[in-house]
N, C-alpha and C. Protein backbone atom coordinates (compact mmCIF):
# COMPACT_ATOMS: atom_id res chain seq x y z
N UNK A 1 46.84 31.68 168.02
CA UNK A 1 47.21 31.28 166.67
C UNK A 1 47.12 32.46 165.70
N UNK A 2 45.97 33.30 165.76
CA UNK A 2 46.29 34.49 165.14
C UNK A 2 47.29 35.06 165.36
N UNK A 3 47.64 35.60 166.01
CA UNK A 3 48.43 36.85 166.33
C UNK A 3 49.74 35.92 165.87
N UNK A 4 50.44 34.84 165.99
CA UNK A 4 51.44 34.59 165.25
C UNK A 4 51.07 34.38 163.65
N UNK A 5 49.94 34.10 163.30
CA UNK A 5 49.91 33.89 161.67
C UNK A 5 49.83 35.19 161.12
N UNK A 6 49.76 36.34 161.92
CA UNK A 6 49.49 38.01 161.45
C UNK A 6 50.99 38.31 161.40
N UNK A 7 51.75 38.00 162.12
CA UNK A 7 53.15 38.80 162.61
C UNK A 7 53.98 37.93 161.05
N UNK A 8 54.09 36.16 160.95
CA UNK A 8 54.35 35.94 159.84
C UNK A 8 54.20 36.60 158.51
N UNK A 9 52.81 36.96 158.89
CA UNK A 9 52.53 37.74 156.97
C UNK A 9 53.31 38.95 156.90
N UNK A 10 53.38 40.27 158.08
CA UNK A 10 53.62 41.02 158.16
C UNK A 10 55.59 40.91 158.21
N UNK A 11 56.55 39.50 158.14
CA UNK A 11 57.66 39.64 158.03
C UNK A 11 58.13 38.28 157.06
N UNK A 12 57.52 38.52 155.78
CA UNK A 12 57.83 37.53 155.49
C UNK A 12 59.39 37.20 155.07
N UNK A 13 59.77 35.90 155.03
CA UNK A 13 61.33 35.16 155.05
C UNK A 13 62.00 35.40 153.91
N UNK A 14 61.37 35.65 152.69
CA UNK A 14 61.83 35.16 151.22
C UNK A 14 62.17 37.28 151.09
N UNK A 15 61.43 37.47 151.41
CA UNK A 15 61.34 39.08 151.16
C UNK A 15 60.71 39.41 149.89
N UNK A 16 59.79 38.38 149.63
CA UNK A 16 58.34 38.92 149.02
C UNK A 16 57.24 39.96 149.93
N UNK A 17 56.74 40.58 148.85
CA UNK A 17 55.60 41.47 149.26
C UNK A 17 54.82 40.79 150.54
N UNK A 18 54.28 40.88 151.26
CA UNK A 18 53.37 40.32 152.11
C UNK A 18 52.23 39.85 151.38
N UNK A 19 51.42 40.80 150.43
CA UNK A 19 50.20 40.32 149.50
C UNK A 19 50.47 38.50 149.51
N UNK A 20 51.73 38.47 148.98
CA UNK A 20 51.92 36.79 147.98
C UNK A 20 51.84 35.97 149.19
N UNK A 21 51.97 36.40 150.60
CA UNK A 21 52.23 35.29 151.76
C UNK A 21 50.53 35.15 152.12
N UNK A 22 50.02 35.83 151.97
CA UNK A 22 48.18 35.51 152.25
C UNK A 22 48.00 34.24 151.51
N UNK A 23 48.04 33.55 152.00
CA UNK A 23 47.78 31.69 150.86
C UNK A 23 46.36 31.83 151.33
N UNK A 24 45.66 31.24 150.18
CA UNK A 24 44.30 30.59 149.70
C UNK A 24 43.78 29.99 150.46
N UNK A 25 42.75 29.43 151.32
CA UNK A 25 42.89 28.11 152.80
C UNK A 25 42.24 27.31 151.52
N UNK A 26 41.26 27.66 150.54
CA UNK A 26 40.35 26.70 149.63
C UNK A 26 41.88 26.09 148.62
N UNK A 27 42.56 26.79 148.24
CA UNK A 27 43.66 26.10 147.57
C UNK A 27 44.67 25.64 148.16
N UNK A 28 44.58 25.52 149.67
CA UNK A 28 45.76 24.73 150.43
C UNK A 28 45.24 23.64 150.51
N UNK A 29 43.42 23.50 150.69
CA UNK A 29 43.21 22.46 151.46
C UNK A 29 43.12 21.47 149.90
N UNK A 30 42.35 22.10 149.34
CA UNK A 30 42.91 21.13 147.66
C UNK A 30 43.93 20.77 147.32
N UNK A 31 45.02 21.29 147.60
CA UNK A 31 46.55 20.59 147.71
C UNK A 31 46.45 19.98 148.38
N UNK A 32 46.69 20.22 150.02
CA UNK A 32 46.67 18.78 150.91
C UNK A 32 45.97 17.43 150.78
N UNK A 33 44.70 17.57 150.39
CA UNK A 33 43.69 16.68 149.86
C UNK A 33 44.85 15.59 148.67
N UNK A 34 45.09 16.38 148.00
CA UNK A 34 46.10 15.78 146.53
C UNK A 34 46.87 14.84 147.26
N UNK A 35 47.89 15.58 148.24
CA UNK A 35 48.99 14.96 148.74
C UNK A 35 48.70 13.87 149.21
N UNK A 36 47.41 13.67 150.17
CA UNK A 36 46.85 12.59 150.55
C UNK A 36 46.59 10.98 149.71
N UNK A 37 45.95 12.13 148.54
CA UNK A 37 45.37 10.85 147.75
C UNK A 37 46.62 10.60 147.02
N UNK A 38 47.49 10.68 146.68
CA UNK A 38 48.56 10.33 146.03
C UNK A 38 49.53 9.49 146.89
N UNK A 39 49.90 9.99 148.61
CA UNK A 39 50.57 8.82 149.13
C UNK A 39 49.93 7.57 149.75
N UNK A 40 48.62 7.72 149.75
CA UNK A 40 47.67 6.57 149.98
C UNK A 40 47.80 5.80 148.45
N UNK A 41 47.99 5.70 147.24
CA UNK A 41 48.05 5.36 146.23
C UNK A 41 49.61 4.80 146.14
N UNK A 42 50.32 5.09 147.32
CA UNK A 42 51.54 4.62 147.23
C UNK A 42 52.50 5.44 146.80
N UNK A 43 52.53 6.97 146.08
CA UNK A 43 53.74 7.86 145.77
C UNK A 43 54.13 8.25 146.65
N UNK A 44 55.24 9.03 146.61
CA UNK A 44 56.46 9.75 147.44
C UNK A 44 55.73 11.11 146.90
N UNK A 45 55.84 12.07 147.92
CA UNK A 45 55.23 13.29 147.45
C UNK A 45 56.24 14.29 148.31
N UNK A 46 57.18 14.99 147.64
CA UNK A 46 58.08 16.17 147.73
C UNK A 46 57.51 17.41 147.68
N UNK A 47 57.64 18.20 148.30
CA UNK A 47 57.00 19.63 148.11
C UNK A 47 57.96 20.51 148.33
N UNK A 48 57.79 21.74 147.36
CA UNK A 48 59.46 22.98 147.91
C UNK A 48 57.87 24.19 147.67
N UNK A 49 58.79 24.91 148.69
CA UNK A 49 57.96 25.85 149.04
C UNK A 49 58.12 27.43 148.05
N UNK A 50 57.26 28.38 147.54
CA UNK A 50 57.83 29.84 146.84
C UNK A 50 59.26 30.04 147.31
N UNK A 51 59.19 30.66 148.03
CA UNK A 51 60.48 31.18 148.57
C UNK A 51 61.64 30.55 148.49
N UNK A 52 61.99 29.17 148.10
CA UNK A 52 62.83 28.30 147.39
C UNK A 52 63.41 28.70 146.05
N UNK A 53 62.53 29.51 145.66
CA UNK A 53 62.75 29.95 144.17
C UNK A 53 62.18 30.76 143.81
N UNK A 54 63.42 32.33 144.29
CA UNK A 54 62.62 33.60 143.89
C UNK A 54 63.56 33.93 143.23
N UNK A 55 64.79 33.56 142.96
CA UNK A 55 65.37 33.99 141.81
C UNK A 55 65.20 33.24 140.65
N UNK A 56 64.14 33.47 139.61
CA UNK A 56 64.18 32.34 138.51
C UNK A 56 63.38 33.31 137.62
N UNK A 57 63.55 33.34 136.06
CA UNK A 57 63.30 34.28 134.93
C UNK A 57 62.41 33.21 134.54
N UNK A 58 61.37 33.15 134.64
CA UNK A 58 60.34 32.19 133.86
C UNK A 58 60.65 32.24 132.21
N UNK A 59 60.59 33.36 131.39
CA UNK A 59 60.41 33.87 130.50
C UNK A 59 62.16 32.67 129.71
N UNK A 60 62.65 33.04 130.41
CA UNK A 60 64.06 32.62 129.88
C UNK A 60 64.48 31.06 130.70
N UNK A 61 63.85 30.47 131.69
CA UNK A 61 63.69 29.18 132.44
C UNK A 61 65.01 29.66 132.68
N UNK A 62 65.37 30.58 133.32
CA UNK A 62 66.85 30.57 134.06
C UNK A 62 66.89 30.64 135.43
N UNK A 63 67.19 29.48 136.78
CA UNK A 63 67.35 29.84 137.30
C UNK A 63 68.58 30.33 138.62
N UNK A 64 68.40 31.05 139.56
CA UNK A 64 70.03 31.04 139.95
C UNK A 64 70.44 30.09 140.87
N UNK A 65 71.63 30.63 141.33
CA UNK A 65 72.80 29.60 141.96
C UNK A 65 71.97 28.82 143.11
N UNK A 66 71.45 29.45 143.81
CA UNK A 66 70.79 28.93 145.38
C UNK A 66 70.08 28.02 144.79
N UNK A 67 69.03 28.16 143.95
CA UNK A 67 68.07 27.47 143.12
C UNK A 67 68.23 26.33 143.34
N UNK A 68 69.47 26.57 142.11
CA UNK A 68 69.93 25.56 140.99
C UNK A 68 70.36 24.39 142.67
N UNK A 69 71.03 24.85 143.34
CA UNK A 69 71.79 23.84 144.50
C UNK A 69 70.96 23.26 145.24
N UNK A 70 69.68 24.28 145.83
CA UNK A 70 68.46 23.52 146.34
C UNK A 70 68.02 21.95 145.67
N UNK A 71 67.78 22.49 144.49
CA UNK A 71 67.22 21.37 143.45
C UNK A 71 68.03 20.00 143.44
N UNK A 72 69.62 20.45 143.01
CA UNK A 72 70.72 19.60 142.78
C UNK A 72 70.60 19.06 143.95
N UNK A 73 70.59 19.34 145.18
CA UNK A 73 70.86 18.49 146.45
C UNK A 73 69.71 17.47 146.36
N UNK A 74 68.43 18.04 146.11
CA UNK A 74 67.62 17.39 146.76
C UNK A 74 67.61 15.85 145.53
N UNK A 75 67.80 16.52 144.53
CA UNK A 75 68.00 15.34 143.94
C UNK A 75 68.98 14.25 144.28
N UNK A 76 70.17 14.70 143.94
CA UNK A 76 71.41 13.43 145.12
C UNK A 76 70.56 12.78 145.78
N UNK A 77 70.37 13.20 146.74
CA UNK A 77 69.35 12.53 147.95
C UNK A 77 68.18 11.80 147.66
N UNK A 78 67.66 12.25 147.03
CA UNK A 78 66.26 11.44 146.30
C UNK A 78 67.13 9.96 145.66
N UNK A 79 67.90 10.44 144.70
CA UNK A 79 68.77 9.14 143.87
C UNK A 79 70.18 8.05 144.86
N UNK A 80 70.15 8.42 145.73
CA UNK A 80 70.88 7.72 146.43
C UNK A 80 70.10 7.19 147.74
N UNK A 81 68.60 7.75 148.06
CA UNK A 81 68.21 7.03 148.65
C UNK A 81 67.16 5.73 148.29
N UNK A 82 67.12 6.06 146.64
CA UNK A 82 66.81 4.65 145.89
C UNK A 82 68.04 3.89 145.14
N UNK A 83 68.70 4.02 145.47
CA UNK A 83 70.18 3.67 144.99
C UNK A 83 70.37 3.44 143.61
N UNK A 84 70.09 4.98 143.36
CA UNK A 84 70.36 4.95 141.93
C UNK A 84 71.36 5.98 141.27
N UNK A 85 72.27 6.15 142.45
CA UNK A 85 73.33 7.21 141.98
C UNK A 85 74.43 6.47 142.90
C-alpha cells in the first residue's frame, strides 16, 4: 500500500505541486466522519474532488470551461434524477 500511495503523490493527475496531494489523515477522517453522520440523517452527500477545479480565480469567482461543464452536468443529473428538470 505504500509504495503505490508514494508513486501517486510523486505523479499527481491535476498537475498540482505534489506538496497539495499530501492530504491530512486527521482532516480526511473528520470529513468522512461528516459524510457519515449526514447520510445516516438521511442526506445525499456529493463530493468533487481539487483537481475538478483548478482552473477557477477565487478573487474574481470565475470559473473555466471544464469547470463550469463538470458542475453543469452534474447538476442535470442531480435534477432529473429527482425529476425536477
Amino acid at each position: 500500500m505504500q509504495a503505490v500511495r508514494s508513486a501517486s503523490l510523486r505523479r499527481p493527475r491535476c498537475g498540482r505541486p505534489k506538496s497539495i496531494h499530501r492530504g491530512c489523515e486527521a482532516l480526511y477522517a473528520e470529513t468522512v466522519a461528516e459524510d457519515r453522520r449526514l447520510k445516516l440523517m438521511g442526506y445525499e452527500v456529493y463530493r468533487f474532488g481539487g483537481c475538478e477545479f483548478v482552473d477557477v480565480a477565487l478573487e474574481s469567482w470565475a470559473i473555466g470551461k471544464r469547470e463550469q461543464e463538470t458542475v453543469g452536468e452534474f447538476f442535470d443529473r442531480l435534477l432529473k434524477k429527482h425529476r425536477a428538470l
